[in-house]
C-alpha atoms as a PDB file:
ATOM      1  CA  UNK A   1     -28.741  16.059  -1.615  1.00  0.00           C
ATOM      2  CA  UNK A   2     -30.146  15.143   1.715  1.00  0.00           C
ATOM      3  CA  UNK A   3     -27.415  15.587   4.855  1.00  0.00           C
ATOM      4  CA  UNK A   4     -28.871  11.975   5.789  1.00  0.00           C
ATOM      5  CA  UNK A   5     -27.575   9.983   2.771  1.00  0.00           C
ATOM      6  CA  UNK A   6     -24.058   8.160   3.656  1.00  0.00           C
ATOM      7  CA  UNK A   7     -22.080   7.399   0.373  1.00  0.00           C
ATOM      8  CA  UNK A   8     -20.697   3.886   0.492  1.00  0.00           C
ATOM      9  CA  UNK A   9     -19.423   0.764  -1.410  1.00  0.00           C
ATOM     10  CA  UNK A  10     -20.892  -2.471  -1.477  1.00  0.00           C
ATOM     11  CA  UNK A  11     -18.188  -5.242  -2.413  1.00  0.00           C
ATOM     12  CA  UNK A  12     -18.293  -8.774  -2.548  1.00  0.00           C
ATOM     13  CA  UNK A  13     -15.703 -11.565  -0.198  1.00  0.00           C
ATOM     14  CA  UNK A  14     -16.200 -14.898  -1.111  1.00  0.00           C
ATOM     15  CA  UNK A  15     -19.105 -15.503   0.570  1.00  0.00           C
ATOM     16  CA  UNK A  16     -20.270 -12.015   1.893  1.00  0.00           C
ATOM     17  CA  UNK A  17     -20.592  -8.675   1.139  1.00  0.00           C
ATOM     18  CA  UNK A  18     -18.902  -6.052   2.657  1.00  0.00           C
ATOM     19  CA  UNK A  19     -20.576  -2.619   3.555  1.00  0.00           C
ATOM     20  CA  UNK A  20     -17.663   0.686   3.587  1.00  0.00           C
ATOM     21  CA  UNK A  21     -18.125   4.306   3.793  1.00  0.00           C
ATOM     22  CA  UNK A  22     -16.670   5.946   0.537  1.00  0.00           C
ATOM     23  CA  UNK A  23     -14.936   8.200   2.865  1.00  0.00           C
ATOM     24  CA  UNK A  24     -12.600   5.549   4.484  1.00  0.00           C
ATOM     25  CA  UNK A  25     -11.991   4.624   1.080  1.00  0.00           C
ATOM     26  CA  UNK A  26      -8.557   5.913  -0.939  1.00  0.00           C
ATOM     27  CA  UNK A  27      -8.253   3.613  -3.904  1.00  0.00           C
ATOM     28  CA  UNK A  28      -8.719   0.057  -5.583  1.00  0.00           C
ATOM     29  CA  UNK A  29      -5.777  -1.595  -6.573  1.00  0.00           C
ATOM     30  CA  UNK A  30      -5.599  -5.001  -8.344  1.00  0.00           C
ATOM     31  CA  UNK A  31      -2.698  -7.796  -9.142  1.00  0.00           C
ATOM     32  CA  UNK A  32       0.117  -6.109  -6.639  1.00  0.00           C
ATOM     33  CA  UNK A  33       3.198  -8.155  -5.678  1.00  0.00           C
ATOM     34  CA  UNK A  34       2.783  -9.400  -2.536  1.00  0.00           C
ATOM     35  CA  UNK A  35       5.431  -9.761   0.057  1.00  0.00           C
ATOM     36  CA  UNK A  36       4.851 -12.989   2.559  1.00  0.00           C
ATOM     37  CA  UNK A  37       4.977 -12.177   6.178  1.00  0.00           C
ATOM     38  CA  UNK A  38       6.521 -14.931   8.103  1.00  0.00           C
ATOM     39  CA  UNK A  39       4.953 -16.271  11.672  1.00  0.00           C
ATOM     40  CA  UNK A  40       2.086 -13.435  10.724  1.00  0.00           C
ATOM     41  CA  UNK A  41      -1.582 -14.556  11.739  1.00  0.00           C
ATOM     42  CA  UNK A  42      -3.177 -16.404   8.203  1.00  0.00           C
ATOM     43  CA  UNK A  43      -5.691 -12.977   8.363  1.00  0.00           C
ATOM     44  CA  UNK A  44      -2.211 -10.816   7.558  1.00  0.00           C
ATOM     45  CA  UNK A  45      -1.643 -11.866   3.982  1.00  0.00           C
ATOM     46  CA  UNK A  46       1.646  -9.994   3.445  1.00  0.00           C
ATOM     47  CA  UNK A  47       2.683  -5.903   2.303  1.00  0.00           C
ATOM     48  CA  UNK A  48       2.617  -4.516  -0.693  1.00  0.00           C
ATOM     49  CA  UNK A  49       4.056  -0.973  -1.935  1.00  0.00           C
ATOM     50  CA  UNK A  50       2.276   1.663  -2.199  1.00  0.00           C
ATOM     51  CA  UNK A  51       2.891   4.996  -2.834  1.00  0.00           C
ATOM     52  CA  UNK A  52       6.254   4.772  -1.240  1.00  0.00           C
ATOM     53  CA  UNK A  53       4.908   2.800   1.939  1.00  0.00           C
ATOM     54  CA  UNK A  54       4.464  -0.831   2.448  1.00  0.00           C
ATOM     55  CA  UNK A  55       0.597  -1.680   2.972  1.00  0.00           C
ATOM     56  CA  UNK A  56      -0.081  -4.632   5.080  1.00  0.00           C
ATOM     57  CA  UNK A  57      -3.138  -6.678   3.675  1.00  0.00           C
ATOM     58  CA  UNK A  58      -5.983  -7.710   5.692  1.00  0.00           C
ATOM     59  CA  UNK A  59      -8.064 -10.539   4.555  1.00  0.00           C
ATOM     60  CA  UNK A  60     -11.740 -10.780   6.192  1.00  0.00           C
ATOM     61  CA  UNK A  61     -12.630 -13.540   3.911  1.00  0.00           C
ATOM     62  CA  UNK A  62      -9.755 -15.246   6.765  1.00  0.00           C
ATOM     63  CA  UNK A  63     -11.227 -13.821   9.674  1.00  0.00           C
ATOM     64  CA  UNK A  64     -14.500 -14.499   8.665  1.00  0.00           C
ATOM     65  CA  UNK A  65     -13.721 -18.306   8.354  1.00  0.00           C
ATOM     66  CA  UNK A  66     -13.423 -19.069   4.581  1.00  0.00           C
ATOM     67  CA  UNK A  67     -10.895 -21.140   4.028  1.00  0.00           C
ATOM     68  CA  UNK A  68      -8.032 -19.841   1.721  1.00  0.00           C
ATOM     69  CA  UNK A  69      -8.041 -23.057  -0.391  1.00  0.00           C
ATOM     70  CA  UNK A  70     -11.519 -21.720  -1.428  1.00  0.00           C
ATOM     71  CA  UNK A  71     -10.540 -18.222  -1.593  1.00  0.00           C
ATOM     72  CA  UNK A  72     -10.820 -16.557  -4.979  1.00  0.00           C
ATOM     73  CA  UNK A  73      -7.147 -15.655  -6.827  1.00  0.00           C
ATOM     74  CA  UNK A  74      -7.552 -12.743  -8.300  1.00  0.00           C
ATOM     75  CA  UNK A  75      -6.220 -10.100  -6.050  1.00  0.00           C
ATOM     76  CA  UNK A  76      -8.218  -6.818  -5.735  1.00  0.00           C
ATOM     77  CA  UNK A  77      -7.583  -4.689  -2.391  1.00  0.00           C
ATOM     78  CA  UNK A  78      -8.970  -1.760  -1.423  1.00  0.00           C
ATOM     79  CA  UNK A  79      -6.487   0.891   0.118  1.00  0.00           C
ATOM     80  CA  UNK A  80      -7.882   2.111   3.554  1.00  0.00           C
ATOM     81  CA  UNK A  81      -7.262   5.099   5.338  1.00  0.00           C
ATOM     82  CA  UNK A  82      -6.415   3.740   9.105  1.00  0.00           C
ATOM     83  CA  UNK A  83      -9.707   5.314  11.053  1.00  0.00           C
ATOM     84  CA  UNK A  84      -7.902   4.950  14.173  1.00  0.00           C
ATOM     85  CA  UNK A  85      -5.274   6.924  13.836  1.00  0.00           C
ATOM     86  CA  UNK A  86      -2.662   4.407  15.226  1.00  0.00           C
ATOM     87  CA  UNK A  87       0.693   5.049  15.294  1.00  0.00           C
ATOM     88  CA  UNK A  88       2.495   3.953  11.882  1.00  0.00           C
ATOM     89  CA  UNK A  89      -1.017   2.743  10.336  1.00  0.00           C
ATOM     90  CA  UNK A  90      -2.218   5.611   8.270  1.00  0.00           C
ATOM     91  CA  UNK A  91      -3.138   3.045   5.630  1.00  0.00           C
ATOM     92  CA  UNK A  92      -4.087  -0.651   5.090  1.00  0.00           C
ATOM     93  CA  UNK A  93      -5.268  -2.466   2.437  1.00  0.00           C
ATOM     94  CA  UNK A  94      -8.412  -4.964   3.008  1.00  0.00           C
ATOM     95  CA  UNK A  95      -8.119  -7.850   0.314  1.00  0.00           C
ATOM     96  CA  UNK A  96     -11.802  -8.328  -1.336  1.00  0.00           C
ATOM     97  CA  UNK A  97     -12.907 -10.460  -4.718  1.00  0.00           C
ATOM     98  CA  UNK A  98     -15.893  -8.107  -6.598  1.00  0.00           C
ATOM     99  CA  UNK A  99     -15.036  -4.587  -7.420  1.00  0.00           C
ATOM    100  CA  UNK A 100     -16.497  -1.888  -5.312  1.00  0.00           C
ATOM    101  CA  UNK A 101     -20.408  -1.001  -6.288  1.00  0.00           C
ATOM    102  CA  UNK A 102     -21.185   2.796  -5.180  1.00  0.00           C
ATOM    103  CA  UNK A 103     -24.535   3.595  -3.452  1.00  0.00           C
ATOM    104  CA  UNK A 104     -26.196   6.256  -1.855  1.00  0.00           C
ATOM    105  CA  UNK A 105     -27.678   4.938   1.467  1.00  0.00           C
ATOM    106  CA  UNK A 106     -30.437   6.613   3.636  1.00  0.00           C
ATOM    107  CA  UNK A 107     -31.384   5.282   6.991  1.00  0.00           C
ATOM    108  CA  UNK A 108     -34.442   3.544   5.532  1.00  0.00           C
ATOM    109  CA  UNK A 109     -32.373   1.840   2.924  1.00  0.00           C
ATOM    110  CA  UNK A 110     -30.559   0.016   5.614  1.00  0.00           C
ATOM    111  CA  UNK A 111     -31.736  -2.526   7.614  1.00  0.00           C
ATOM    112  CA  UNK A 112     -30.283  -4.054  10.854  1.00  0.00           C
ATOM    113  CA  UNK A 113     -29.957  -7.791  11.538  1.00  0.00           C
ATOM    114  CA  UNK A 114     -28.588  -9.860  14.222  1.00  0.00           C
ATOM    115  CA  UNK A 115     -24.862 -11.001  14.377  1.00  0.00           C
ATOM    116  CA  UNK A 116     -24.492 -14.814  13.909  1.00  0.00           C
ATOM    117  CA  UNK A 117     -23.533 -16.941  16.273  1.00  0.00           C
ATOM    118  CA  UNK A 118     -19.628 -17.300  15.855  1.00  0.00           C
ATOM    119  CA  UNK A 119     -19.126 -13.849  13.874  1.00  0.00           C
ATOM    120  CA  UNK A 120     -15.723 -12.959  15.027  1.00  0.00           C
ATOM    121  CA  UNK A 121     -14.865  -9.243  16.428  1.00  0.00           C
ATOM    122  CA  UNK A 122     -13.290  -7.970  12.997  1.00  0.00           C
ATOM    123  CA  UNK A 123     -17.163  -8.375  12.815  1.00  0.00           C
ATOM    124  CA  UNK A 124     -19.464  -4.718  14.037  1.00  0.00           C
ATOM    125  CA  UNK A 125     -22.867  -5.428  12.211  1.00  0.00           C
ATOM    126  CA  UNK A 126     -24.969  -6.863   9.699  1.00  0.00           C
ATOM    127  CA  UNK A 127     -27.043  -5.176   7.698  1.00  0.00           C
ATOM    128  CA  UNK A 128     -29.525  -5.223   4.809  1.00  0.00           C
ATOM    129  CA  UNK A 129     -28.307  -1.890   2.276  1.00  0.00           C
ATOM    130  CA  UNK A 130     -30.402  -1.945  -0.468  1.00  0.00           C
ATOM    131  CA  UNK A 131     -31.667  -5.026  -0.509  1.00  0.00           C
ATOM    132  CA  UNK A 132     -28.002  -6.809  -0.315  1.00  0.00           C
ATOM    133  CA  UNK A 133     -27.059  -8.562   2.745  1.00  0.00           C
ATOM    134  CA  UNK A 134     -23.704  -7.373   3.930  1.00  0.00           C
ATOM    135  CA  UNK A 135     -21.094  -6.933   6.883  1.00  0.00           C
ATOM    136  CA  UNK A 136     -20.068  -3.697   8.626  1.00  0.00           C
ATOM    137  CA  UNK A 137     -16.288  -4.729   9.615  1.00  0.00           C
ATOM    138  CA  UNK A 138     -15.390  -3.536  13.060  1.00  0.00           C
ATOM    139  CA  UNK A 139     -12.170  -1.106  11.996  1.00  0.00           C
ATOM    140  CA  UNK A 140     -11.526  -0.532  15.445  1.00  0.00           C
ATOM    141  CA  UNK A 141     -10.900  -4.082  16.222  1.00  0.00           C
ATOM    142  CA  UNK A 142      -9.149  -4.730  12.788  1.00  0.00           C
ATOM    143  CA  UNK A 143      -6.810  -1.712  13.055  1.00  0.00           C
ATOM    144  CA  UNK A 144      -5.724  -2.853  16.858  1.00  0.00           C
ATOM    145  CA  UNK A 145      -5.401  -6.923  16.076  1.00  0.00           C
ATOM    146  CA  UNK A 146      -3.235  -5.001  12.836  1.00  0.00           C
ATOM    147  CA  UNK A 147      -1.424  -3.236  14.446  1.00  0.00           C
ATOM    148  CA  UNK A 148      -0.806  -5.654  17.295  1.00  0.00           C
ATOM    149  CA  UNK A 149       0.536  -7.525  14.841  1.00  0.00           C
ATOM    150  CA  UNK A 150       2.629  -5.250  13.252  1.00  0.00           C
ATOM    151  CA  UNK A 151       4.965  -4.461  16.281  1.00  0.00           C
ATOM    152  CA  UNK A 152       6.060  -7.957  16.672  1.00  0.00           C
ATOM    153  CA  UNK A 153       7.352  -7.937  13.178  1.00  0.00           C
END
């Protein structure tokens, strides 16, 4: 296999797709029992256990502007490991509707495209992979705002 192909996951939000390396991904979980964070940001949907650890949840469906009253149910999430390395967030868990599609990717299977006007800074690309339009979240960002978050808790 070419050293050039990235294996990732293309999942759907509500009204996106998302674009993830496999290798930031640990696990898909579905239907967990979610714990409501009080006074936390409407992006922080709550914690969940896992694995001995409480997971908080990170919707980008939220940050993205969707509003939850048209936000899909079903909870799937898929368990991060924190790229950062931040203190106390060696996992998270980003809330997502379709189930994770696996592709191969080469750098002529992806295609670059502008951010819109308004994308907020959870927000590091779009892209065309594969012919599917999708978003490259910024996990920098994410894990700091997270994180951020998590102290005043």
């Amino acid at each position: 296999m070419p050293s050039d192909t990235v294996h990732a996951f293309i999942i759907s939000l509500q009204d996106q797709n998302l674009l993830l390396p496999q290798s930031a991904v640990l696990e898909v979980v579905t239907q967990q029992v979610l714990r409501e964070v009080v006074s936390a940001p409407s992006w922080l949907r709550g914690v969940f256990d896992w694995q001995q650890s409480q997971l908080p949840i990170v919707s980008l469906d939220t940050m993205l502007g969707v509003p939850f009253e048209r936000q899909t149910r079903v909870n799937r999430f898929v368990i991060m490991h924190g790229l950062e390395r931040l203190p106390g967030l060696e996992y998270y868990a980003l809330q997502v509707r379709g189930i994770p599609h696996p592709v191969k990717l080469t750098a002529s299977d992806i295609q670059p495209l502008p951010l819109r006007e308004g994308d907020p800074p959870a927000v590091a690309a779009r892209v065309r992979a594969s012919g599917v339009l999708c978003v490259i979240p910024a996990f920098e960002r994410i894990e700091q705002m997270l994180q951020e978050e998590l102290k005043v808790l």
